[in-house]
Protein backbone atom coordinates (compact mmCIF):
# COMPACT_ATOMS: atom_id res chain seq x y z
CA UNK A 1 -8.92 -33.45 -17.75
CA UNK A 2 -5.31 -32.24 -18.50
CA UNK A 3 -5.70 -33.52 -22.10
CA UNK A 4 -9.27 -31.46 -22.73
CA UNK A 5 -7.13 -28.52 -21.29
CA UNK A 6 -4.49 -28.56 -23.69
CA UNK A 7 -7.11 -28.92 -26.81
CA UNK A 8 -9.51 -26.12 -25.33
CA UNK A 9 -5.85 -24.30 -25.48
CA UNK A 10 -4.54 -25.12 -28.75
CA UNK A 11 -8.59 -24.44 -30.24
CA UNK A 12 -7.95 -21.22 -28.37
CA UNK A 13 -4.71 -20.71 -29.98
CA UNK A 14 -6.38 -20.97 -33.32
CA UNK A 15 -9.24 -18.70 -33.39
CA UNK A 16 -6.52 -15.84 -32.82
CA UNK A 17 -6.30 -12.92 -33.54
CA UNK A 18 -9.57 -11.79 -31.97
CA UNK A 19 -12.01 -9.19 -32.72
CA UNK A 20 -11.12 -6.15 -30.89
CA UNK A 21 -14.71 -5.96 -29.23
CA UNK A 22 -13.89 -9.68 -28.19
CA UNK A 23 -10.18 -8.98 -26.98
CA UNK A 24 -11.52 -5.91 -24.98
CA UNK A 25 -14.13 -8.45 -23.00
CA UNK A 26 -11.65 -11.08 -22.27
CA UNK A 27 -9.54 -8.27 -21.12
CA UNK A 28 -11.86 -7.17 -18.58
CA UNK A 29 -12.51 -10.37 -17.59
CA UNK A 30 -8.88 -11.13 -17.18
CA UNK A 31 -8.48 -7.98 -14.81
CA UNK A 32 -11.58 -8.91 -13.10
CA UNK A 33 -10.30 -12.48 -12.56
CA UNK A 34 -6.86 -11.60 -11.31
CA UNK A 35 -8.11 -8.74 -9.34
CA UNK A 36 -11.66 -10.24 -7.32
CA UNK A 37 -9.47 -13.44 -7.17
CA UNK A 38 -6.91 -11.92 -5.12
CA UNK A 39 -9.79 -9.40 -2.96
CA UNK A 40 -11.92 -12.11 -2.30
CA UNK A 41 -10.08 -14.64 -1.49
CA UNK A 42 -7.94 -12.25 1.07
CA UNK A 43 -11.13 -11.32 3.02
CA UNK A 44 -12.57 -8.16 1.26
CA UNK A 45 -16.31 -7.54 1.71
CA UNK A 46 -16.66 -6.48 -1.99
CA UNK A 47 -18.80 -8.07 -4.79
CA UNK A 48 -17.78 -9.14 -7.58
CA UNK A 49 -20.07 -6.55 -9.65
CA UNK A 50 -18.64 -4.33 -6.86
CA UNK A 51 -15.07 -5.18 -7.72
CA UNK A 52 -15.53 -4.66 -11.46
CA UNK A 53 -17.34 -1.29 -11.04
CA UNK A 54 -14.26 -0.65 -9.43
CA UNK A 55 -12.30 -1.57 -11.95
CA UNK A 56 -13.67 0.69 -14.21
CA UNK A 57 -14.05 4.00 -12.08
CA UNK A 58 -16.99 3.73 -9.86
CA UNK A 59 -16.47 3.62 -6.49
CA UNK A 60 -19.27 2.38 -3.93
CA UNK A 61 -19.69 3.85 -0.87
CA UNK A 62 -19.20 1.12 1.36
CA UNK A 63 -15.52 0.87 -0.69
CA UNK A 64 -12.48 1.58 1.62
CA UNK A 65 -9.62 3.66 0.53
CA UNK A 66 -7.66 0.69 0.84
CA UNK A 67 -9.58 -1.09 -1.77
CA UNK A 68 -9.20 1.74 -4.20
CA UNK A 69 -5.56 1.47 -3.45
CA UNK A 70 -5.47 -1.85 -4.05
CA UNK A 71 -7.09 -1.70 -7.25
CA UNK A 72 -5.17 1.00 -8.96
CA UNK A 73 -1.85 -0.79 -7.71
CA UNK A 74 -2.59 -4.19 -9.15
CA UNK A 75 -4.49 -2.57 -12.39
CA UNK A 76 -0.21 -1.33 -12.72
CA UNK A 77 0.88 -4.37 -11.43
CA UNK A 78 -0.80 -5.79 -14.31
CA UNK A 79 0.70 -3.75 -17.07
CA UNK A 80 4.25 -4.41 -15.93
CA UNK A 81 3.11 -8.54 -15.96
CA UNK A 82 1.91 -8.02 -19.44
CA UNK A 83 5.41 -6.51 -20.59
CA UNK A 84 7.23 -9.24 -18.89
CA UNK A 85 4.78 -11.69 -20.67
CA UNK A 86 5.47 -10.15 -24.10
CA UNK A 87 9.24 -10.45 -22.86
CA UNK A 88 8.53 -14.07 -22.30
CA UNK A 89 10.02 -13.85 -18.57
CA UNK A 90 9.99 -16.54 -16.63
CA UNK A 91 9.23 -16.53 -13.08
CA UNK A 92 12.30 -15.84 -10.92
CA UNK A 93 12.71 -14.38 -7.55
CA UNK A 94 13.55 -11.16 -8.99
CA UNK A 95 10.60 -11.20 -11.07
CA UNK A 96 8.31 -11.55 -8.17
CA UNK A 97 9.79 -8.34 -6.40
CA UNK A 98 9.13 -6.40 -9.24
CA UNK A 99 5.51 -7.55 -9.01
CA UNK A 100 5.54 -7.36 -5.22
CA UNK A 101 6.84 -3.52 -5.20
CA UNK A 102 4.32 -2.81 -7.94
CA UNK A 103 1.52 -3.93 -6.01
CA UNK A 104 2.53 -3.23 -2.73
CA UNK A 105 4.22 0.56 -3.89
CA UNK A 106 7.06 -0.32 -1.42
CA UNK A 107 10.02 -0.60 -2.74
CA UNK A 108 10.13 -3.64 -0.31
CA UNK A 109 12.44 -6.55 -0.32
CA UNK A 110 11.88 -10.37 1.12
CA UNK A 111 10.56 -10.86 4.93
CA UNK A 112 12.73 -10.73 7.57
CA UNK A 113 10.91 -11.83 10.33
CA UNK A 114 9.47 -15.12 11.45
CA UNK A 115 5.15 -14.71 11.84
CA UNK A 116 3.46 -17.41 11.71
CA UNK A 117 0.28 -17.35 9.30
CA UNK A 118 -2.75 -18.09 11.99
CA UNK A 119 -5.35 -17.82 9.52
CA UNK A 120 -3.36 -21.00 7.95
CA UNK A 121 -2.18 -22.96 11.11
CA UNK A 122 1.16 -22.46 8.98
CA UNK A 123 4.73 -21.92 10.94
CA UNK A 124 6.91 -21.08 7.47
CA UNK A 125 10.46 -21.42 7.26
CA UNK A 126 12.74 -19.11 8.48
CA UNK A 127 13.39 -15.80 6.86
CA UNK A 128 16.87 -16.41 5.69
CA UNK A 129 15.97 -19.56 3.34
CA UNK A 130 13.20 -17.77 1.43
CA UNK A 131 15.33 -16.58 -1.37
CA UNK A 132 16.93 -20.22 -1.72
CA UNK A 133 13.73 -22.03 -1.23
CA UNK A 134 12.27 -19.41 -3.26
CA UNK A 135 14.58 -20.29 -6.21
CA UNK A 136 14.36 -23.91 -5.83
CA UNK A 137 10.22 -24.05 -5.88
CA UNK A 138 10.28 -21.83 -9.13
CA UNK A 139 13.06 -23.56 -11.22
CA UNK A 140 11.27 -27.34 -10.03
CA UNK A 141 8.32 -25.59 -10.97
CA UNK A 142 9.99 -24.80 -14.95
CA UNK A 143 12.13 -28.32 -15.18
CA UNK A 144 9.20 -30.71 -14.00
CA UNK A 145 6.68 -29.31 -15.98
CA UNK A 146 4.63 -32.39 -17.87
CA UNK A 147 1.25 -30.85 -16.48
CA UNK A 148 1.53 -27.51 -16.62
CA UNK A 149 -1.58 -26.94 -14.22
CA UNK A 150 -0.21 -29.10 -11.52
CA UNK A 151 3.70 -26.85 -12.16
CA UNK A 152 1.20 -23.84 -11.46
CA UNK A 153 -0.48 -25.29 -8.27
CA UNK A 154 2.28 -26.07 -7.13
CA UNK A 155 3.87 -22.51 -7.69
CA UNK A 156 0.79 -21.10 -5.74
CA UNK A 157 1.34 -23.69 -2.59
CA UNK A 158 4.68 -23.26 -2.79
CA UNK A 159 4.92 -19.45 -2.16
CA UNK A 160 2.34 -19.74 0.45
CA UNK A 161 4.26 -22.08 2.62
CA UNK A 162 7.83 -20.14 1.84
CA UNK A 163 5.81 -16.87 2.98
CA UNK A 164 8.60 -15.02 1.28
CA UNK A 165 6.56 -11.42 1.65
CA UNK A 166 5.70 -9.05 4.93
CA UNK A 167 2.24 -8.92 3.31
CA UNK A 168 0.04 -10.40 0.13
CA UNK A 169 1.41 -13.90 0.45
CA UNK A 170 -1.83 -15.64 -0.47
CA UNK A 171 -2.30 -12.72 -3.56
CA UNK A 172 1.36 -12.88 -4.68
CA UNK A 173 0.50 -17.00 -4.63
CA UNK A 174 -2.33 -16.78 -6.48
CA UNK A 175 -0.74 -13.92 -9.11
CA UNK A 176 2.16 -16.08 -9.65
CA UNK A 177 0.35 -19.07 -10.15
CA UNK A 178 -2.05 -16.92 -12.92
CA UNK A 179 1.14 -15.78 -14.19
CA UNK A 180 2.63 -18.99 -14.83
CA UNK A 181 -0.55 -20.44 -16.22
CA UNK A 182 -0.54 -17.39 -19.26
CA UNK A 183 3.10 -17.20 -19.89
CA UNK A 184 2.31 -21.27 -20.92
CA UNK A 185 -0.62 -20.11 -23.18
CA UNK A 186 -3.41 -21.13 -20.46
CA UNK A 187 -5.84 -18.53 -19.07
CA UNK A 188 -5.51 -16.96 -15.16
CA UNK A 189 -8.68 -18.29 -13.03
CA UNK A 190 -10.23 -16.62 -9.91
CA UNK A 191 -10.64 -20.10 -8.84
CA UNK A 192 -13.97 -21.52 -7.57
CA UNK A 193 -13.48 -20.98 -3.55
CA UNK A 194 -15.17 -18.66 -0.64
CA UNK A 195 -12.86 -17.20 1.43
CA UNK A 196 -13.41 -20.31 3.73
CA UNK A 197 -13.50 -22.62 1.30
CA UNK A 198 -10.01 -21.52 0.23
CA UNK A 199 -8.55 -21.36 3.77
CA UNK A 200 -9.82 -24.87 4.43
CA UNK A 201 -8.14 -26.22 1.61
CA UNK A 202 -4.86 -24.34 1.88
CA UNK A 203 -4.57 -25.51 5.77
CA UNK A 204 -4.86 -29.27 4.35
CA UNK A 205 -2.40 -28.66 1.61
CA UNK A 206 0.45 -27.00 4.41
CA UNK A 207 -0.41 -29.81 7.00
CA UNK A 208 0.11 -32.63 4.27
CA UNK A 209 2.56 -30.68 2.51
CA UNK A 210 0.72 -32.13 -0.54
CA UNK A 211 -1.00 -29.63 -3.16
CA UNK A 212 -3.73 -32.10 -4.74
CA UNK A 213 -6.37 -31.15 -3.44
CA UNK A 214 -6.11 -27.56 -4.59
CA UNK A 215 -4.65 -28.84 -7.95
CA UNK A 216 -7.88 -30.42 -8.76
CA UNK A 217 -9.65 -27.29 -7.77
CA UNK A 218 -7.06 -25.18 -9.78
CA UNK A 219 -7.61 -27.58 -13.35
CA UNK A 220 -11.23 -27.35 -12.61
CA UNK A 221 -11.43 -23.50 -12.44
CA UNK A 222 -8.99 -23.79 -15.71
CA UNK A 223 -11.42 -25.95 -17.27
CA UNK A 224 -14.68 -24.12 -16.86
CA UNK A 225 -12.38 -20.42 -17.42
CA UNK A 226 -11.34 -21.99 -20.78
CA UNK A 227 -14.89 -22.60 -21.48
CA UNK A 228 -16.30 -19.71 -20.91
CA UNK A 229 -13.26 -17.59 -22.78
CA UNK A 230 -14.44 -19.92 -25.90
CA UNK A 231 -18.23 -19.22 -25.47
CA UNK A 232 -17.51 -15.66 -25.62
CA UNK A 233 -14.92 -15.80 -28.87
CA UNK A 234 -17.70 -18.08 -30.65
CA UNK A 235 -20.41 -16.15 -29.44
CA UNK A 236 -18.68 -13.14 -30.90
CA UNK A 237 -17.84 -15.16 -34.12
CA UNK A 238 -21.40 -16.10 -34.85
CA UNK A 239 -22.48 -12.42 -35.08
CA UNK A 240 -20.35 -11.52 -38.15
């Protein structure tokens, strides 16, 4: 499948530049991706038409403040990814504090306790080797990087079993791994899981300390994301 990736990429690469009615709907549906994949998967009770109402200003009732929060933080958090994208920065453990303190609005460092993650049957490591596994993962992640959907799952497992943050370890995963994925000219997924679906897997993946079976998940929800991105662009093609 890697190989139908990297031509749905380059076929991508090739329509560019895009309309600007067809680069505002893939933006929306890049915020709505990085934004209900993060919610949802971290337990929210919110829709995805919810979530994107959201997005753009309308709040439901049944919305908690800290959903709004959330939303306006990582709608900023976003803006300062894009800049470090046009920047062509690399992921680094520096990098992902800027992110974290963006999304968080703490000007927070690394953890410095030792909780285990229940909802994971995880114990991580303790506190004081995040930053040096932390380094390690990322700069493996960058030198052994053949398949660079497998260098991005393996970002996302990574952080989750470092636990490097007091909070948002699962949606600092997932934005990393999204981040990776566009700085190498793929697309950031909301992947294809429930909320139990997703915990299921990621308890498998920290017991084995193996990340293929969310890997295959991950180049799935690439695949059918690079689809749909090209559906749009041709759709929008055929109309001129």
């Amino acid at each position: 499948m890697y190989q139908e990736l990297i031509k749905q990429k380059i076929d991508l690469g090739l329509r560019r530049p895009f309309k600007r009615e067809t680069s505002r709907k893939l933006r929306r549906l890049r915020e709505l991706d990085y934004i209900y994949g993060a919610m949802s998967l971290d337990g929210a009770e919110l829709s995805r038409k919810e979530i994107e109402g959201m997005i753009q200003g309308e709040i439901p009732r049944e919305a908690a403040l800290k959903d709004c929060v959330f939303i306006k933080n990582y709608l900023n958090t976003l803006e300062l990814m894009d800049d470090c994208l046009a920047l062509r920065s690399s992921l680094d453990k520096r990098l992902l504090l800027k992110f974290y303190a963006c999304l968080t609005g703490k000007n927070a460092g690394f953890r410095r306790g030792n909780r285990p993650l229940a909802d994971f049957k995880h114990v991580p490591p303790h506190h004081s080797d995040v930053e040096s596994l932390l380094s390690r993962l990322l700069q493996d992640a960058y030198k052994n990087s053949a398949n660079e959907i497998r260098s991005a799952s393996r970002i996302h497992c990574g952080i989750l079993e470092i636990c490097p943050f007091e909070e948002y370890n699962g949606v600092m995963a997932r934005l990393a791994m999204n981040y990776y994925l566009e700085e190498k000219g793929f697309l950031p997924v909301a992947l294809g899981y429930n909320r139990r679906e997703y915990v299921k897997t990621m308890i498998e993946c920290l017991k084995d300390r193996d990340d293929a079976l969310f890997f295959w998940g991950l180049e799935r929800a690439e695949y059918n994301k690079m689809a749909e991105v090209l559906q749009i662009v041709e759709s929008e093609e055929d109309e001129e």
